[in-house]
Protein backbone atom coordinates (compact mmCIF):
# COMPACT_ATOMS: atom_id res chain seq x y z
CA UNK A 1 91.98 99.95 79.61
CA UNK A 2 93.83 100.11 83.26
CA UNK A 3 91.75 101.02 86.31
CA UNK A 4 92.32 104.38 86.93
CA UNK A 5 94.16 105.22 90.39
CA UNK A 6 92.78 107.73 92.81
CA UNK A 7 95.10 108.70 95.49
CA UNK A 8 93.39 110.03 98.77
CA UNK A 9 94.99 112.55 100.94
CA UNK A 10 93.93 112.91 104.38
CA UNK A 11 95.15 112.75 107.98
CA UNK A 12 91.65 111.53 108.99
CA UNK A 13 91.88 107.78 108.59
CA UNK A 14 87.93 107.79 109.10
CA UNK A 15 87.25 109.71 106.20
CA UNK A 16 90.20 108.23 103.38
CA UNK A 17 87.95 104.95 104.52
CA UNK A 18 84.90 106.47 103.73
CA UNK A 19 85.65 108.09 100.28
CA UNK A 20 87.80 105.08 99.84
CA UNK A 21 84.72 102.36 99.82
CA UNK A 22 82.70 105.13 97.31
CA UNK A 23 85.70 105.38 95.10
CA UNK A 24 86.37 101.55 95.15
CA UNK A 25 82.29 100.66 94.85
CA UNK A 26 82.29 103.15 91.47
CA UNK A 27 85.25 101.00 90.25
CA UNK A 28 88.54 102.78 90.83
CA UNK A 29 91.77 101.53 92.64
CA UNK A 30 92.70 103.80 95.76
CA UNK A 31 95.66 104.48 97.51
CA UNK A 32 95.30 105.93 101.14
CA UNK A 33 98.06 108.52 102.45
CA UNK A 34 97.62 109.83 106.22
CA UNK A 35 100.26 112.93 105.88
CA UNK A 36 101.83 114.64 102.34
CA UNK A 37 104.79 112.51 103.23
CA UNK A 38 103.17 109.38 102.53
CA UNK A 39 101.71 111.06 99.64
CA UNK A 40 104.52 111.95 98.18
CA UNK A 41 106.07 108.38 99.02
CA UNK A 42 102.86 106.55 96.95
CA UNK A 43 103.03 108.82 94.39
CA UNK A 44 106.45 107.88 93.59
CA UNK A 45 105.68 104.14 93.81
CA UNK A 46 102.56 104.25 91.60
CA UNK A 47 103.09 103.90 88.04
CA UNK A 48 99.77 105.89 87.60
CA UNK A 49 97.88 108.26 89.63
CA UNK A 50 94.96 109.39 87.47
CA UNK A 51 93.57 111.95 90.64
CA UNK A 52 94.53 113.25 94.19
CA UNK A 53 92.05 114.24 96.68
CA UNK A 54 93.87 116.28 98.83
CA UNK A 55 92.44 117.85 102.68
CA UNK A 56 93.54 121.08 102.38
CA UNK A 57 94.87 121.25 105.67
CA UNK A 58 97.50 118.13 106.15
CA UNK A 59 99.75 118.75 109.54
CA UNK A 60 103.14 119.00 108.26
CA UNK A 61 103.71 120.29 104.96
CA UNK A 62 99.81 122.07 103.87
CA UNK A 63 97.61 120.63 101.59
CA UNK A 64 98.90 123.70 98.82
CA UNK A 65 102.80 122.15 99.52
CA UNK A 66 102.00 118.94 98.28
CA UNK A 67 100.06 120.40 95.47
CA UNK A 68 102.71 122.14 94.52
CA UNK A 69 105.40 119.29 94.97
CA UNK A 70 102.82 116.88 92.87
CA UNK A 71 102.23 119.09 90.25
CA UNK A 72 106.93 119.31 89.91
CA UNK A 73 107.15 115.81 89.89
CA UNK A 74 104.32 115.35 87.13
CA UNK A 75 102.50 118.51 85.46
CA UNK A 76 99.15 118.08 84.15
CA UNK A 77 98.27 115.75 87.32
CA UNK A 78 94.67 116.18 88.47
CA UNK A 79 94.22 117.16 92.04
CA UNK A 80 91.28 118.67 94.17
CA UNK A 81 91.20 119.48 97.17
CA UNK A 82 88.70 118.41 100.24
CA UNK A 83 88.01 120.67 103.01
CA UNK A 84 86.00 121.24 106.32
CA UNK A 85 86.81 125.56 106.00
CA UNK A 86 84.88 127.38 103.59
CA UNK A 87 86.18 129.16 100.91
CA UNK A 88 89.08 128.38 98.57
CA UNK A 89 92.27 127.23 99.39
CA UNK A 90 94.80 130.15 99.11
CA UNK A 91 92.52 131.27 95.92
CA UNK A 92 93.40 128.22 93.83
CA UNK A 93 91.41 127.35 91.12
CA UNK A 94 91.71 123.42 91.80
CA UNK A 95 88.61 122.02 92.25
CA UNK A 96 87.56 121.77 96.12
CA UNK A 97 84.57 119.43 97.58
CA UNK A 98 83.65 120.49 100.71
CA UNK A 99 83.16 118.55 104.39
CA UNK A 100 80.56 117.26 105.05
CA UNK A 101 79.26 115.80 101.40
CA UNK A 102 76.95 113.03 100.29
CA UNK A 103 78.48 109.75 99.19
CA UNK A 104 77.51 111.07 95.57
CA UNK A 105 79.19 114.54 95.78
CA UNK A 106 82.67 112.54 95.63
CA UNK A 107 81.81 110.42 92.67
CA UNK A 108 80.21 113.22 91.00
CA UNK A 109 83.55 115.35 91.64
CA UNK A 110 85.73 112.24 90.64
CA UNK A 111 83.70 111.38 87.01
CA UNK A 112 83.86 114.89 85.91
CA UNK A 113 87.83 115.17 86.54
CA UNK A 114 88.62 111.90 85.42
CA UNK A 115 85.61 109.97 84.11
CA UNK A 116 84.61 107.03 84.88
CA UNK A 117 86.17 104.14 86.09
């Protein structure tokens, strides 16, 4: 079976390093996008994106945007979003992991959207 693909969303090149190195140690490939445009550029280049992490609140187009744009180009894509502000995004029901979070909290999130690696 391929290694599933995680694409991380986040203007914060700290943090897609961070959940990057907890994604890769649990065994996934990751692909790192610093603004939706980038995202939107990997998405189209990846054969197979099995989950986005997106921050909620990308400069540019908003974290919901490039939800929305993902979701166009291929429905039934798994996304949740990862956020510093409390509550929802704009009432969504994707899943949302908020800032800060334990190393475990993101590979807890990941394995119950997508399994394992």
């Amino acid at each position: 079976m391929p290694q599933k693909v995680i694409l991380i969303v986040d203007d914060a090149a700290e943090f897609t390093t961070l959940v990057g190195e907890i994604l890769e140690q649990d065994g996934y490939k990751v692909v790192i996008a610093g603004s939706s445009y980038e995202a939107l550029a990997a998405f189209g280049l990846e054969e197979r994106i099995d989950l986005v992490l997106i921050d909620a609140n990308l400069p540019g187009a908003s974290g919901m945007e490039l939800r929305e744009a993902l979701e166009r180009l291929r429905p039934g894509v798994k996304l949740a979003y990862v956020t510093g502000m409390a509550g929802k995004p704009n009432g969504t029901d994707t899943p949302v992991l908020y800032k800060p979070f334990a190393p475990e909290a993101v590979s807890r999130l990941v394995k119950s959207l997508i399994g394992d690696a």
